[in-house]
N, C-alpha and C. Protein backbone atom coordinates (compact mmCIF):
# COMPACT_ATOMS: atom_id res chain seq x y z
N UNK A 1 -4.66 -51.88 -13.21
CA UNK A 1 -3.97 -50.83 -12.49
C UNK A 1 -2.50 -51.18 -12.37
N UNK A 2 -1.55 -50.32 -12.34
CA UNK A 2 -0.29 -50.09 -12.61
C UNK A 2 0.14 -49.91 -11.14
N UNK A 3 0.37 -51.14 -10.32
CA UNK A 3 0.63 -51.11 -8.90
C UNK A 3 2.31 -50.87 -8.68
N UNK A 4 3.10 -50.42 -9.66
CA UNK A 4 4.78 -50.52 -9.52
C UNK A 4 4.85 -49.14 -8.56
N UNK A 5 3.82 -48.30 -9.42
CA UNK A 5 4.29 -46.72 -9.04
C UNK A 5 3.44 -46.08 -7.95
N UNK A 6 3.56 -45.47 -7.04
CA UNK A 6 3.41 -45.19 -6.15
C UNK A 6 1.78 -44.36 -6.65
N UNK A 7 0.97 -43.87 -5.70
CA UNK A 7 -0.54 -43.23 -6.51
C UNK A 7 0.57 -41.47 -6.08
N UNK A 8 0.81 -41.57 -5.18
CA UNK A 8 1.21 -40.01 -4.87
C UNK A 8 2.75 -40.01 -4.63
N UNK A 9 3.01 -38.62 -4.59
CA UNK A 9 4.50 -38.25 -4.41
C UNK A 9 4.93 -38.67 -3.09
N UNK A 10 5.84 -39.02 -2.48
CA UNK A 10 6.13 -38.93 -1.00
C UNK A 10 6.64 -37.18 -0.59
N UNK A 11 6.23 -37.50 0.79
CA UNK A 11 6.53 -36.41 0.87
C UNK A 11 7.78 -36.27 1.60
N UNK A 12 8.46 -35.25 1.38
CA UNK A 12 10.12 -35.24 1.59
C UNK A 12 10.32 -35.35 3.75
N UNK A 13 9.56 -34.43 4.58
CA UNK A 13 9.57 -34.79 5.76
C UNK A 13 7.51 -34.55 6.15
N UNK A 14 7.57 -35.70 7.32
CA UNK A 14 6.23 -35.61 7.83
C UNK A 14 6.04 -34.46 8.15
N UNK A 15 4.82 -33.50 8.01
CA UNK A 15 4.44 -32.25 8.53
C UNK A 15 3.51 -32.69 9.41
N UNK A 16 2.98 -31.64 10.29
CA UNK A 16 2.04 -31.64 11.39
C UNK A 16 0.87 -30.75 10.61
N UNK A 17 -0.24 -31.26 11.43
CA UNK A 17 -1.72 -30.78 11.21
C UNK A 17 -1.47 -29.12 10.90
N UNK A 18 -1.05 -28.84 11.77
CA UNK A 18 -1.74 -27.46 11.45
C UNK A 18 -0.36 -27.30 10.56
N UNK A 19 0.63 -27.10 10.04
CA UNK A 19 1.38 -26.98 9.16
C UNK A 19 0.67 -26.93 7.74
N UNK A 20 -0.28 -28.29 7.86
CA UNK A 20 -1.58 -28.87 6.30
C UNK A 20 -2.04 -28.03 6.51
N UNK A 21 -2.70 -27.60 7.45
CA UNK A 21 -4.02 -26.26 7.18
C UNK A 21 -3.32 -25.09 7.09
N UNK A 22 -2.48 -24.68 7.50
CA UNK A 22 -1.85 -23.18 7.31
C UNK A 22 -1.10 -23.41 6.13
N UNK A 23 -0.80 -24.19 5.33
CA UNK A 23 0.09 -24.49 3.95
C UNK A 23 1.38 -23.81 4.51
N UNK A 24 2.13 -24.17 5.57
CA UNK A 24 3.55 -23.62 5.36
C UNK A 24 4.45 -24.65 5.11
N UNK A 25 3.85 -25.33 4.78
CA UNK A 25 5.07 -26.83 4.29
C UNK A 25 5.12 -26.73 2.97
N UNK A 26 3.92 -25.63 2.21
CA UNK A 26 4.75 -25.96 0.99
C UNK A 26 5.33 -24.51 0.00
N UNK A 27 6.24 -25.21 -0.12
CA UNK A 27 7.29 -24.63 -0.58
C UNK A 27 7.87 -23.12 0.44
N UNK A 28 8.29 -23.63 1.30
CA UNK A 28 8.38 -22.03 1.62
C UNK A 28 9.36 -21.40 1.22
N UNK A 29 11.07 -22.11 0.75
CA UNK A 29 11.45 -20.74 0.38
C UNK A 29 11.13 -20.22 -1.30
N UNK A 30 10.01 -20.79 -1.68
CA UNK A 30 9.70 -19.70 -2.54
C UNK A 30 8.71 -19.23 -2.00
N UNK A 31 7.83 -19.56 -1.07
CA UNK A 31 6.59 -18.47 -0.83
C UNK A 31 7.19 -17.28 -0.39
N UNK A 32 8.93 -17.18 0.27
CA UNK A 32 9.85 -16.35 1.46
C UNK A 32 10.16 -15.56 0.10
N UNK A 33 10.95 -16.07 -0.87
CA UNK A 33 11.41 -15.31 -1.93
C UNK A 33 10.03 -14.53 -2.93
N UNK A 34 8.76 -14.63 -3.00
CA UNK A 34 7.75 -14.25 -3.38
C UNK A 34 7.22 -13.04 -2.20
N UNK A 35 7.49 -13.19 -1.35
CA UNK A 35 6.72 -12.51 0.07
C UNK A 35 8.52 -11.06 -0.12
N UNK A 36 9.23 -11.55 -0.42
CA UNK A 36 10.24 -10.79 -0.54
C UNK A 36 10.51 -9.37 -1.47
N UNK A 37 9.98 -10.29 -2.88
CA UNK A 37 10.10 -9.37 -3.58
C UNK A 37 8.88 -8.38 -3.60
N UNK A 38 7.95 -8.97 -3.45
CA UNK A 38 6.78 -7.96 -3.11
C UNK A 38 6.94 -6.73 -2.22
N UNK A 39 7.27 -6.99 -0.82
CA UNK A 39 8.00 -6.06 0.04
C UNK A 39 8.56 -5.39 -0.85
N UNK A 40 10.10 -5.69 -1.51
CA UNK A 40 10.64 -4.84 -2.60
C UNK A 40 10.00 -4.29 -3.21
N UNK A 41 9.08 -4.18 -3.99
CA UNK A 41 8.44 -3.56 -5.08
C UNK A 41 7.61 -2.35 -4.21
N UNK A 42 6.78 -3.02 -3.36
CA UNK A 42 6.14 -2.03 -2.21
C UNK A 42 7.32 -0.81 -1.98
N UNK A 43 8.28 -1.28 -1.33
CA UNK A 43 8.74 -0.02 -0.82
C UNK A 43 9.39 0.78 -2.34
N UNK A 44 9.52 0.09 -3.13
CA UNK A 44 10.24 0.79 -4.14
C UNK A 44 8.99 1.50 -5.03
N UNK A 45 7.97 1.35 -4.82
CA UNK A 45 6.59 2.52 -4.96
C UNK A 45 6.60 3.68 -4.01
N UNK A 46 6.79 3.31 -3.11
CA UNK A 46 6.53 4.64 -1.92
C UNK A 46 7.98 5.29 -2.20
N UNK A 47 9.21 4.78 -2.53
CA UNK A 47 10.62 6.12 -2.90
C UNK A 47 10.04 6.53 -3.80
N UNK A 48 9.49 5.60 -4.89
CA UNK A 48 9.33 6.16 -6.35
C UNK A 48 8.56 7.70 -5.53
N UNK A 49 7.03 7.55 -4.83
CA UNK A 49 5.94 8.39 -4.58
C UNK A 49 6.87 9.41 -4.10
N UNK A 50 7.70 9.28 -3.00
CA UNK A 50 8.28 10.37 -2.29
C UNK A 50 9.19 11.26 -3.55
N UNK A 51 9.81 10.51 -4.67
CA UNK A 51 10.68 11.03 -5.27
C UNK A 51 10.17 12.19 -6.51
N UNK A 52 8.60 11.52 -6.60
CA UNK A 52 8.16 12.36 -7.92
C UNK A 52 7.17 13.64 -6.45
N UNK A 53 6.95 13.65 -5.78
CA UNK A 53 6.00 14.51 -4.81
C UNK A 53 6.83 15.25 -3.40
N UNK A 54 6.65 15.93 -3.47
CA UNK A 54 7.32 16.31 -1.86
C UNK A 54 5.99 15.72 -0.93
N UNK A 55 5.71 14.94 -0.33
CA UNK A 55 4.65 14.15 0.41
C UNK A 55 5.58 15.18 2.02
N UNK A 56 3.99 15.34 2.80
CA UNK A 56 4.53 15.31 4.03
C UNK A 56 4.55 14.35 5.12
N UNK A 57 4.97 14.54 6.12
CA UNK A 57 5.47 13.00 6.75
C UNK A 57 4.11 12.68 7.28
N UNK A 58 2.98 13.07 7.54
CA UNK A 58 1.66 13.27 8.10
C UNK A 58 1.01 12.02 7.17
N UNK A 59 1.24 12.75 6.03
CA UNK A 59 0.81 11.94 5.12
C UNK A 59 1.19 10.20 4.67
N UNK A 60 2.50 10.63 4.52
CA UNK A 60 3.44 9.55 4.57
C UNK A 60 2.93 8.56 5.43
N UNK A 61 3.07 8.89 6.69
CA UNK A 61 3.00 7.59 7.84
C UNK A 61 1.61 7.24 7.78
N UNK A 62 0.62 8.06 7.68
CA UNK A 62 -0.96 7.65 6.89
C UNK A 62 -1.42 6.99 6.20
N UNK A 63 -0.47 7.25 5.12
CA UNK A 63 -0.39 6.56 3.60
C UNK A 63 -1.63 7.28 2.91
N UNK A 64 -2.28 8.21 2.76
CA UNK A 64 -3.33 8.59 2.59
C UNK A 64 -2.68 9.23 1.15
N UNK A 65 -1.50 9.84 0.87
CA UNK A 65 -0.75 9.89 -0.26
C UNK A 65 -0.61 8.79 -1.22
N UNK A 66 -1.05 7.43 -0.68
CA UNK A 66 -0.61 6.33 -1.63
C UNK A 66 -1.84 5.65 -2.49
N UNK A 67 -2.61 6.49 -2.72
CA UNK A 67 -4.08 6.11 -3.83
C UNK A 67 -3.61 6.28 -4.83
């Protein structure tokens, strides 16, 4: 066995327990920039919907228009 190199990565700061179980230690600003663009795309479906349909607002706030 090759004892120079470490078995695992270090990790850059100690996290807390529930940080490990909820995974927000890793990586968050790409999980933030992933969680981002999604939002984007979402709302940029519902202009698209409103733009090709006259939707009414009933509907709209329902979402019952968005199947």
């Amino acid at each position: 066995m090759n004892f120079d190199q470490p078995f695992l990565e270090p990790v850059k700061k100690p996290i807390s327990r529930r940080e490990f179980l909820t995974g927000e230690w890793d990586d968050q600003e790409e999980s933030k920039k992933k969680l981002a663009d999604e939002s984007k795309d979402e709302i940029d479906k519902i202009v698209d919907g409103i733009k090709e349909k006259e939707i009414s607002r009933r509907n709209l706030l329902t979402g019952k228009w968005f199947n």
